[in-house]
PDB file of N, CA and C in Angstrom:
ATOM      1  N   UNK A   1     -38.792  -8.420 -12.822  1.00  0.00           N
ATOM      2  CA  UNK A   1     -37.515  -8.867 -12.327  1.00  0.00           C
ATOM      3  C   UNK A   1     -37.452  -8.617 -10.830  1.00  0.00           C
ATOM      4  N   UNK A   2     -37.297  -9.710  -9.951  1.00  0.00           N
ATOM      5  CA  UNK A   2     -36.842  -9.510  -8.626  1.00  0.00           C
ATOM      6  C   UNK A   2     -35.694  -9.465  -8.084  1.00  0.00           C
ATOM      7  N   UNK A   3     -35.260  -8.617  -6.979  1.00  0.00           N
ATOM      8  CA  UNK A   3     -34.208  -8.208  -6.700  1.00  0.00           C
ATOM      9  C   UNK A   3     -33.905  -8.972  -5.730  1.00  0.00           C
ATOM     10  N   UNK A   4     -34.513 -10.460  -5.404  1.00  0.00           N
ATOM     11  CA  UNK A   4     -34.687 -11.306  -4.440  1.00  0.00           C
ATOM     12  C   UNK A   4     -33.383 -11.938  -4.602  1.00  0.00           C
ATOM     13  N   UNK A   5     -32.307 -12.109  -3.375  1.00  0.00           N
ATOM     14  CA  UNK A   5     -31.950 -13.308  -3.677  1.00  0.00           C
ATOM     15  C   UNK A   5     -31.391 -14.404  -2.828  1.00  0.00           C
ATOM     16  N   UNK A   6     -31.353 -15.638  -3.676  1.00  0.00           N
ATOM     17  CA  UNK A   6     -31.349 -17.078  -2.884  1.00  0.00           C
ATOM     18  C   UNK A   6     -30.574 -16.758  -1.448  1.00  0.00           C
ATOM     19  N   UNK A   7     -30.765 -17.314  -0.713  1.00  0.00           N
ATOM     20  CA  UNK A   7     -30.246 -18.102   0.674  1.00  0.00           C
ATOM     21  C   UNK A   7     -29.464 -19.286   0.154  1.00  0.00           C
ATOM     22  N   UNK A   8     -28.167 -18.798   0.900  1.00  0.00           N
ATOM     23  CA  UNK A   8     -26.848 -19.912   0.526  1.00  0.00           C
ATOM     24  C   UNK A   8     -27.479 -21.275   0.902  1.00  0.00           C
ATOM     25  N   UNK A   9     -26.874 -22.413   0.502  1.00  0.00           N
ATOM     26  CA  UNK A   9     -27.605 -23.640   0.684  1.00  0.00           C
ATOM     27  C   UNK A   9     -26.741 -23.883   2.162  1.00  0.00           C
ATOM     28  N   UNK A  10     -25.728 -23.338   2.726  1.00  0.00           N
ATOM     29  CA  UNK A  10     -24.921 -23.542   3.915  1.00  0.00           C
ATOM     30  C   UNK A  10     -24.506 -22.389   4.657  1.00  0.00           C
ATOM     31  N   UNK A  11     -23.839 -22.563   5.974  1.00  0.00           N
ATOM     32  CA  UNK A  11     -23.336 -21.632   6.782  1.00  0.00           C
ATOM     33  C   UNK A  11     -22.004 -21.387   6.354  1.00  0.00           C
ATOM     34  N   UNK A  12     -21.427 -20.045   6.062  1.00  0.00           N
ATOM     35  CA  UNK A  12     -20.134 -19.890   5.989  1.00  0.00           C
ATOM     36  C   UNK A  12     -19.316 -20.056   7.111  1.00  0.00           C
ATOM     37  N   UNK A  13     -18.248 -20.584   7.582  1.00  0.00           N
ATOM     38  CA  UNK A  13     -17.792 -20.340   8.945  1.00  0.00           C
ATOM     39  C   UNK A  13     -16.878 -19.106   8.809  1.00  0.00           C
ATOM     40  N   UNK A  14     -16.886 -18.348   7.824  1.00  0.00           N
ATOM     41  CA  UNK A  14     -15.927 -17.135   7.877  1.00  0.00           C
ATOM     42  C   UNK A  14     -16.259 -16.274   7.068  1.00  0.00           C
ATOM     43  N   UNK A  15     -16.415 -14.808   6.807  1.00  0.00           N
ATOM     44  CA  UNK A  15     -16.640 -13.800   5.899  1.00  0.00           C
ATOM     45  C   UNK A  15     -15.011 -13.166   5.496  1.00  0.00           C
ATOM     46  N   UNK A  16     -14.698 -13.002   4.604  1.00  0.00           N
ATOM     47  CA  UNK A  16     -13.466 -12.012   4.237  1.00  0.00           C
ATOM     48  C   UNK A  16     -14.012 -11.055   3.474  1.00  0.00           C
ATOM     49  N   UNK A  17     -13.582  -9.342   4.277  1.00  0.00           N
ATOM     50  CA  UNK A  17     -14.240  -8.460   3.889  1.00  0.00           C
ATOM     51  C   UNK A  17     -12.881  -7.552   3.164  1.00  0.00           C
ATOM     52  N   UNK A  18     -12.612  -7.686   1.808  1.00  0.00           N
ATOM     53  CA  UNK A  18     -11.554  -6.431   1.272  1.00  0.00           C
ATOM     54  C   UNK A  18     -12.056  -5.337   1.020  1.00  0.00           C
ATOM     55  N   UNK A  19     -11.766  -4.381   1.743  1.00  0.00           N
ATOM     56  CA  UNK A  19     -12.385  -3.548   1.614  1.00  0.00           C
ATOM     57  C   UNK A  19     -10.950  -2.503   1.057  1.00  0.00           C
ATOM     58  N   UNK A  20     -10.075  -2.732   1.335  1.00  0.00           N
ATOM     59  CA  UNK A  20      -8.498  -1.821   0.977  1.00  0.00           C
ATOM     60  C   UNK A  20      -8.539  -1.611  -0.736  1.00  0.00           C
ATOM     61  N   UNK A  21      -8.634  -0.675  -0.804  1.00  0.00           N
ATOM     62  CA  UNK A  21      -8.627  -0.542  -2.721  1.00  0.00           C
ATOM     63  C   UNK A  21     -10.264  -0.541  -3.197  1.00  0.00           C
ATOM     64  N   UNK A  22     -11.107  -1.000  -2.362  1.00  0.00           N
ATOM     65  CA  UNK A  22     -12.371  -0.905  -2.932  1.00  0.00           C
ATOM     66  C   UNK A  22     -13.222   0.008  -2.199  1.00  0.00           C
ATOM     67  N   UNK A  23     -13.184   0.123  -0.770  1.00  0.00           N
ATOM     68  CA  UNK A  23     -14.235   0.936   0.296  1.00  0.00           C
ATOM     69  C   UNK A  23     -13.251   1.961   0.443  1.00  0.00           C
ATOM     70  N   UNK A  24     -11.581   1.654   0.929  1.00  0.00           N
ATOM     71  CA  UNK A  24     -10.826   2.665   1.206  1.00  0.00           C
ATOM     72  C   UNK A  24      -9.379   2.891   0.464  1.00  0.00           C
ATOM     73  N   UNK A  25      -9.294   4.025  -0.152  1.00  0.00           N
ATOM     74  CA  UNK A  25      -8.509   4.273  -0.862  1.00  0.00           C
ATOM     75  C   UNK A  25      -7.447   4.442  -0.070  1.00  0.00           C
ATOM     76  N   UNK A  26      -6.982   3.517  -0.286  1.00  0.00           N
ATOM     77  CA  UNK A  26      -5.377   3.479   0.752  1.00  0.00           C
ATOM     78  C   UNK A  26      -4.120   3.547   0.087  1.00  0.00           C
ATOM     79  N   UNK A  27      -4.511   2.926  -1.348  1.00  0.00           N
ATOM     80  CA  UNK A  27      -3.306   3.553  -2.223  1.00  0.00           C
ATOM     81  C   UNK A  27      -2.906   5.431  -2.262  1.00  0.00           C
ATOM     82  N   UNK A  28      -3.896   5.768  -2.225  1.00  0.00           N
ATOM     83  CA  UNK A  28      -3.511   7.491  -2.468  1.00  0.00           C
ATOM     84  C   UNK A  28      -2.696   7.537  -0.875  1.00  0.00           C
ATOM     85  N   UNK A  29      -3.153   7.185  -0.197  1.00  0.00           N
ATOM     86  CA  UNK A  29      -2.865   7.736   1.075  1.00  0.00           C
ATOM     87  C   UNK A  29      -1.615   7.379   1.748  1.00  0.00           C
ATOM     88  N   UNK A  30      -1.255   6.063   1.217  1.00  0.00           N
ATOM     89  CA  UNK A  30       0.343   5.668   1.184  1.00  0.00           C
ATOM     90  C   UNK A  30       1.352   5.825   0.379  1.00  0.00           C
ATOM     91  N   UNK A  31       0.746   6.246  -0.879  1.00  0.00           N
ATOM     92  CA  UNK A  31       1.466   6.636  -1.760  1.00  0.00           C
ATOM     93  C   UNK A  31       2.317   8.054  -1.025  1.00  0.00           C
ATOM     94  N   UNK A  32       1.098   8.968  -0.766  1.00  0.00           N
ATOM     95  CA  UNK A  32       1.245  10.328  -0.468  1.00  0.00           C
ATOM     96  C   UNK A  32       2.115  10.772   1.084  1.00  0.00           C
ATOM     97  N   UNK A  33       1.657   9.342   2.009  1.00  0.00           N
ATOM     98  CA  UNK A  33       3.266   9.169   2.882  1.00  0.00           C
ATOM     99  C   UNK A  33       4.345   8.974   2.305  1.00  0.00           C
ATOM    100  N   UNK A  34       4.768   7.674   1.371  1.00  0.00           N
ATOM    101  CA  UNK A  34       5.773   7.494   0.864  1.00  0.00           C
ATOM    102  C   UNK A  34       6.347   8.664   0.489  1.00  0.00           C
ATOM    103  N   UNK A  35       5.698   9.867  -0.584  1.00  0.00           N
ATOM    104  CA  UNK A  35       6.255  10.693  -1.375  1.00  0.00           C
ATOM    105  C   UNK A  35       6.736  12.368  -0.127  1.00  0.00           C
ATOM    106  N   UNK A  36       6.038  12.096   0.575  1.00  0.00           N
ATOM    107  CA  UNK A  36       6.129  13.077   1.676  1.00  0.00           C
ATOM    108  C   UNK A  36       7.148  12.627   3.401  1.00  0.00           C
ATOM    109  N   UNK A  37       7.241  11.224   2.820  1.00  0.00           N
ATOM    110  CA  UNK A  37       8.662  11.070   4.099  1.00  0.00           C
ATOM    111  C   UNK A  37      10.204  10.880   3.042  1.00  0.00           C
ATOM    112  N   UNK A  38      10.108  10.889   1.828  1.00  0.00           N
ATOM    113  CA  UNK A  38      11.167  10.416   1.042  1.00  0.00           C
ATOM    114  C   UNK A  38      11.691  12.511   1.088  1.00  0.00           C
ATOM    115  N   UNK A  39      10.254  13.335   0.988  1.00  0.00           N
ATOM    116  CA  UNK A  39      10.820  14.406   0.938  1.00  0.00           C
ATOM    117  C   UNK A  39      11.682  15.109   2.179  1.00  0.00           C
ATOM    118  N   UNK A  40      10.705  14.784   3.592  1.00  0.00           N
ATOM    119  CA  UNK A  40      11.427  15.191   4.140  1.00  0.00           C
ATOM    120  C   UNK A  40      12.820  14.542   4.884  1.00  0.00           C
ATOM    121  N   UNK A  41      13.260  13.461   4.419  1.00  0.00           N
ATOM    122  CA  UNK A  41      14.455  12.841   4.374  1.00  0.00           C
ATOM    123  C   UNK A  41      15.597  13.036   3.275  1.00  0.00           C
ATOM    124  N   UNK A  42      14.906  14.244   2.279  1.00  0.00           N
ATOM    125  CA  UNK A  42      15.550  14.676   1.310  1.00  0.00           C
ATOM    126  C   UNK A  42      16.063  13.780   0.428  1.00  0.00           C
ATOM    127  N   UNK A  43      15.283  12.773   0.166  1.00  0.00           N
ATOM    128  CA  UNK A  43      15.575  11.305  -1.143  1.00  0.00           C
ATOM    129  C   UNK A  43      14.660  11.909  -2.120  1.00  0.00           C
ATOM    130  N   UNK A  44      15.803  11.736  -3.096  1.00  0.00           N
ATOM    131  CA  UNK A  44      14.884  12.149  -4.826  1.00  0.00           C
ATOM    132  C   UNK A  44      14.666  10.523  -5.261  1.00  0.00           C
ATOM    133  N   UNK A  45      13.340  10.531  -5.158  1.00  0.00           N
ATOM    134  CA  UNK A  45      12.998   9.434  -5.654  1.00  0.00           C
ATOM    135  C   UNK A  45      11.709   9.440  -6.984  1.00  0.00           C
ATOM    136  N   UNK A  46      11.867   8.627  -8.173  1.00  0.00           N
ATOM    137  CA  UNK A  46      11.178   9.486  -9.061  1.00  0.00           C
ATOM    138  C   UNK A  46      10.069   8.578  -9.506  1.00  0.00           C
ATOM    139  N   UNK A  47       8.664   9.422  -9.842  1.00  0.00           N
ATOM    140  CA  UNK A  47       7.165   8.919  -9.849  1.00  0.00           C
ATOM    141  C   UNK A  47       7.042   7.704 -10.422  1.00  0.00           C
ATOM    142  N   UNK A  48       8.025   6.873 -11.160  1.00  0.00           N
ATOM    143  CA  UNK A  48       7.967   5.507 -11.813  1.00  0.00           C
ATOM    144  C   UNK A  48       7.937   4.761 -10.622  1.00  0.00           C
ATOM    145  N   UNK A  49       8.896   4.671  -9.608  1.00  0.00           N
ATOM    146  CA  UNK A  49       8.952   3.667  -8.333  1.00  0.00           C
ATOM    147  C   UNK A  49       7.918   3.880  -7.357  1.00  0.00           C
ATOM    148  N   UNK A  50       7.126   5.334  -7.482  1.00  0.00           N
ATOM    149  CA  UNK A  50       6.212   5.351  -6.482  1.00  0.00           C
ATOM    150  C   UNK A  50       5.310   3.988  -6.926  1.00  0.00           C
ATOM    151  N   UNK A  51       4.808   4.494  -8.136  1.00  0.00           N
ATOM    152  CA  UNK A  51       3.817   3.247  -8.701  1.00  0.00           C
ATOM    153  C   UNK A  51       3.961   1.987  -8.969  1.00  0.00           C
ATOM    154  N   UNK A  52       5.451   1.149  -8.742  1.00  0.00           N
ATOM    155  CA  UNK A  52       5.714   0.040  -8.520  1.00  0.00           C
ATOM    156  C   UNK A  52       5.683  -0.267  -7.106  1.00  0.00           C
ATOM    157  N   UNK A  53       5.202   0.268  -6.544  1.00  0.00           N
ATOM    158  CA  UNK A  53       5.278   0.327  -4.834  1.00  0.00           C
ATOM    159  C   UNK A  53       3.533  -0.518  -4.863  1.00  0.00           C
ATOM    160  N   UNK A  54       2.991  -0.102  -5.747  1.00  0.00           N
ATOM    161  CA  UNK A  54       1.002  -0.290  -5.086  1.00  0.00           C
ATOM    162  C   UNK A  54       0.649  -1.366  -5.138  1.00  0.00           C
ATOM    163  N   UNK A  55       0.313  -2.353  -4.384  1.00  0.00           N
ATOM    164  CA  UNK A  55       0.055  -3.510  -4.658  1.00  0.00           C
ATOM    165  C   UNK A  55       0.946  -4.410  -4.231  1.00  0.00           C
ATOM    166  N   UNK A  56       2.071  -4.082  -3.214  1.00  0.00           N
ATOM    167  CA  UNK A  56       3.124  -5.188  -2.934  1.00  0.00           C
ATOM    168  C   UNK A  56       3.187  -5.205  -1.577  1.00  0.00           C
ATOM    169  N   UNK A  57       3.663  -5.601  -1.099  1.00  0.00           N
ATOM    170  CA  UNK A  57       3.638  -6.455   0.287  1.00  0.00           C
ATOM    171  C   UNK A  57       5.470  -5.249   0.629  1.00  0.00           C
ATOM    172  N   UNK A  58       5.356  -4.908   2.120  1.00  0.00           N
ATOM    173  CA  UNK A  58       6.441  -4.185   2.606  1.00  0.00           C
ATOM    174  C   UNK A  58       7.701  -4.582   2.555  1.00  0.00           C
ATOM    175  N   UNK A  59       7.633  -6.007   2.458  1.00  0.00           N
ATOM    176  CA  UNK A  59       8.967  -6.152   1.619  1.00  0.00           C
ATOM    177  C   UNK A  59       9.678  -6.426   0.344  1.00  0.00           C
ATOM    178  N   UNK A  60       8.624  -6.407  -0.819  1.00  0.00           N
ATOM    179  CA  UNK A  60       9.031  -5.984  -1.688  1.00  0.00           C
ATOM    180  C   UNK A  60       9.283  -4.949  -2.383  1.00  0.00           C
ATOM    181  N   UNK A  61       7.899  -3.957  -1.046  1.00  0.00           N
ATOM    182  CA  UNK A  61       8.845  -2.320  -1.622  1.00  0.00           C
ATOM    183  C   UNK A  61       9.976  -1.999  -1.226  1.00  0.00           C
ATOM    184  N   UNK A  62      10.330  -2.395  -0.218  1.00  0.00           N
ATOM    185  CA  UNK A  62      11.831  -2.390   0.029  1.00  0.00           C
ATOM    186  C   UNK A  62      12.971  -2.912  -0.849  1.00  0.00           C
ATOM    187  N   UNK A  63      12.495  -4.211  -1.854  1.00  0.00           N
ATOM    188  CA  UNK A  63      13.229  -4.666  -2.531  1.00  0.00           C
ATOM    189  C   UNK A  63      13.591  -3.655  -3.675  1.00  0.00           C
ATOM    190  N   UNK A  64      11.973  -2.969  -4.276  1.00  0.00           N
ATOM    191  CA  UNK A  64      12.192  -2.074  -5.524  1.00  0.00           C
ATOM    192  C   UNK A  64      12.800  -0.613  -5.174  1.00  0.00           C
ATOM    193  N   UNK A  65      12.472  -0.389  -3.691  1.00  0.00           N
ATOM    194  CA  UNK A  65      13.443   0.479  -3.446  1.00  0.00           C
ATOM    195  C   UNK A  65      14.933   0.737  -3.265  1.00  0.00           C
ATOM    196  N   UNK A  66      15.084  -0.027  -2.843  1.00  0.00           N
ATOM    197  CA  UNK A  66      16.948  -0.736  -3.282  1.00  0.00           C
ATOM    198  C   UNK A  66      17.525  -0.152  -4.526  1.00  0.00           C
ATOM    199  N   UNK A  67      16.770  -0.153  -5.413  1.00  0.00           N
ATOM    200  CA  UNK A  67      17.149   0.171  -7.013  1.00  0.00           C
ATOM    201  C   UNK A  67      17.428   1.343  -6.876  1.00  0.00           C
ATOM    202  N   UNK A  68      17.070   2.639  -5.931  1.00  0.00           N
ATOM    203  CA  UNK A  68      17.749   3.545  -6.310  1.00  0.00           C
ATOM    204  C   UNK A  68      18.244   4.439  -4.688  1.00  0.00           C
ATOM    205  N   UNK A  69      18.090   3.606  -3.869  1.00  0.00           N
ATOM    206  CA  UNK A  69      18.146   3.963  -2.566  1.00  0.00           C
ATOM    207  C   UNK A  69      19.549   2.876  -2.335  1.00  0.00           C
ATOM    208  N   UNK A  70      19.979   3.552  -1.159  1.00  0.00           N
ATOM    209  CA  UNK A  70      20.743   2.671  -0.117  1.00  0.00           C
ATOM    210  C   UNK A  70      19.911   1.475   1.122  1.00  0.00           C
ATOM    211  N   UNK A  71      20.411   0.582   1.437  1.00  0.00           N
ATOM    212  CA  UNK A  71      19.668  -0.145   2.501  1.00  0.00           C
ATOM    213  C   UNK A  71      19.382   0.695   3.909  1.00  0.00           C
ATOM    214  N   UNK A  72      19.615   1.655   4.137  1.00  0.00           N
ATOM    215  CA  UNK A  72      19.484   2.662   5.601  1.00  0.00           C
ATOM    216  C   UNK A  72      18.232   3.623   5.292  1.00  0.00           C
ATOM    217  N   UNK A  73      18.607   3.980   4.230  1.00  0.00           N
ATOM    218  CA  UNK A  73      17.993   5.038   3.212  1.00  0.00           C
ATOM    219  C   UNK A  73      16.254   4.409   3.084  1.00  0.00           C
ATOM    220  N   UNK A  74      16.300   2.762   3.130  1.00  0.00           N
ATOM    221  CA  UNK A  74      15.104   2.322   2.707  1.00  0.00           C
ATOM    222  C   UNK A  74      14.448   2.225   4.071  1.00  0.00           C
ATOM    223  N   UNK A  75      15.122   1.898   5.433  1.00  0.00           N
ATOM    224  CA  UNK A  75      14.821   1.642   6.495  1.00  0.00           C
ATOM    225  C   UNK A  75      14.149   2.819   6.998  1.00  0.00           C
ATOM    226  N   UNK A  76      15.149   4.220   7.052  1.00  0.00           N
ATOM    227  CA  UNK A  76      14.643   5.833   7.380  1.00  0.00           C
ATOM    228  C   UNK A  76      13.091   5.905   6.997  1.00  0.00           C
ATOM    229  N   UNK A  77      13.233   5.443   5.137  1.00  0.00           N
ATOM    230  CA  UNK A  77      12.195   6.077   4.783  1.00  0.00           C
ATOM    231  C   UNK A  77      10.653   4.915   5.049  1.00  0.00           C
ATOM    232  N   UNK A  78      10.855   3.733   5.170  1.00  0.00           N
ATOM    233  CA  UNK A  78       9.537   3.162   5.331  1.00  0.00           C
ATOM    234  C   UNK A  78       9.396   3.345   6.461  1.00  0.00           C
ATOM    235  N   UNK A  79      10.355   3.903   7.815  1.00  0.00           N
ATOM    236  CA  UNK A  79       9.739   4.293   9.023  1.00  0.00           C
ATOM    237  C   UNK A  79       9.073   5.462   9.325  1.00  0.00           C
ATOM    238  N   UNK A  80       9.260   6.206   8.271  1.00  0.00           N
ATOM    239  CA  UNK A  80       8.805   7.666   8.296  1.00  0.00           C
ATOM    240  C   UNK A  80       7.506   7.397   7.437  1.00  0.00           C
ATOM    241  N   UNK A  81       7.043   6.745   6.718  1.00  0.00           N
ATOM    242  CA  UNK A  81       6.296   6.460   5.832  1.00  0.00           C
ATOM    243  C   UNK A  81       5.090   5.877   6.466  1.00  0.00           C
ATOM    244  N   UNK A  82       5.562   4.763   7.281  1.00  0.00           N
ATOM    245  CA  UNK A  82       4.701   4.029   8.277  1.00  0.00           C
ATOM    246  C   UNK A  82       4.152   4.978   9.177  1.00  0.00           C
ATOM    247  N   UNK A  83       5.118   6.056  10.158  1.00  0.00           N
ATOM    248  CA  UNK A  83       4.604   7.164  10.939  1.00  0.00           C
ATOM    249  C   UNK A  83       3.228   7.920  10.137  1.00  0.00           C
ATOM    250  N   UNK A  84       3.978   8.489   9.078  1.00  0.00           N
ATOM    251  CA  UNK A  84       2.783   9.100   8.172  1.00  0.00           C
ATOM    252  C   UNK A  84       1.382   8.854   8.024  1.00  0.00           C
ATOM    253  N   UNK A  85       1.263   7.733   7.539  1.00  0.00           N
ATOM    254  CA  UNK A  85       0.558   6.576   7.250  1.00  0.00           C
ATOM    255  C   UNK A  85      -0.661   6.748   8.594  1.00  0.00           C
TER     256      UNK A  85
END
């Protein structure tokens, strides 16, 4: 068995490299802002919404944060979160 392999039949004009979730664990690491600017802003926010947070785009965590936050409350904390970060 060879570990050879083919040459594309063409030139790509672009590479897309994801590397977020696969090379770098960026979920732990935003998670662990999120949970560490919500603290020191003193928001009880509880481990079910952290994990609806992974995988969404910044404004829909804002949306699922709504559910148990105020709209100021969400602003404070994704700026402190982002700092973190």
């Amino acid at each position: 068995m060879s570990d050879a392999v083919e040459a594309l039949a063409f030139t790509p004009d672009a590479v897309i490299f994801d590397m977020d979730g696969l090379m770098l664990d960026s979920e732990r690491a935003s998670l662990r802002s999120w949970s560490r600017a919500a603290r020191e802003l003193g928001l009880e926010i509880e481990d079910e919404h952290w994990l609806r947070l992974v995988g969404h785009s910044a404004d829909a965590c804002q949306v699922i944060l709504r559910e148990c936050l105020a709209p100021a409350q969400v602003q404070a904390l994704l700026a402190r979160a982002q700092a973190l970060y």
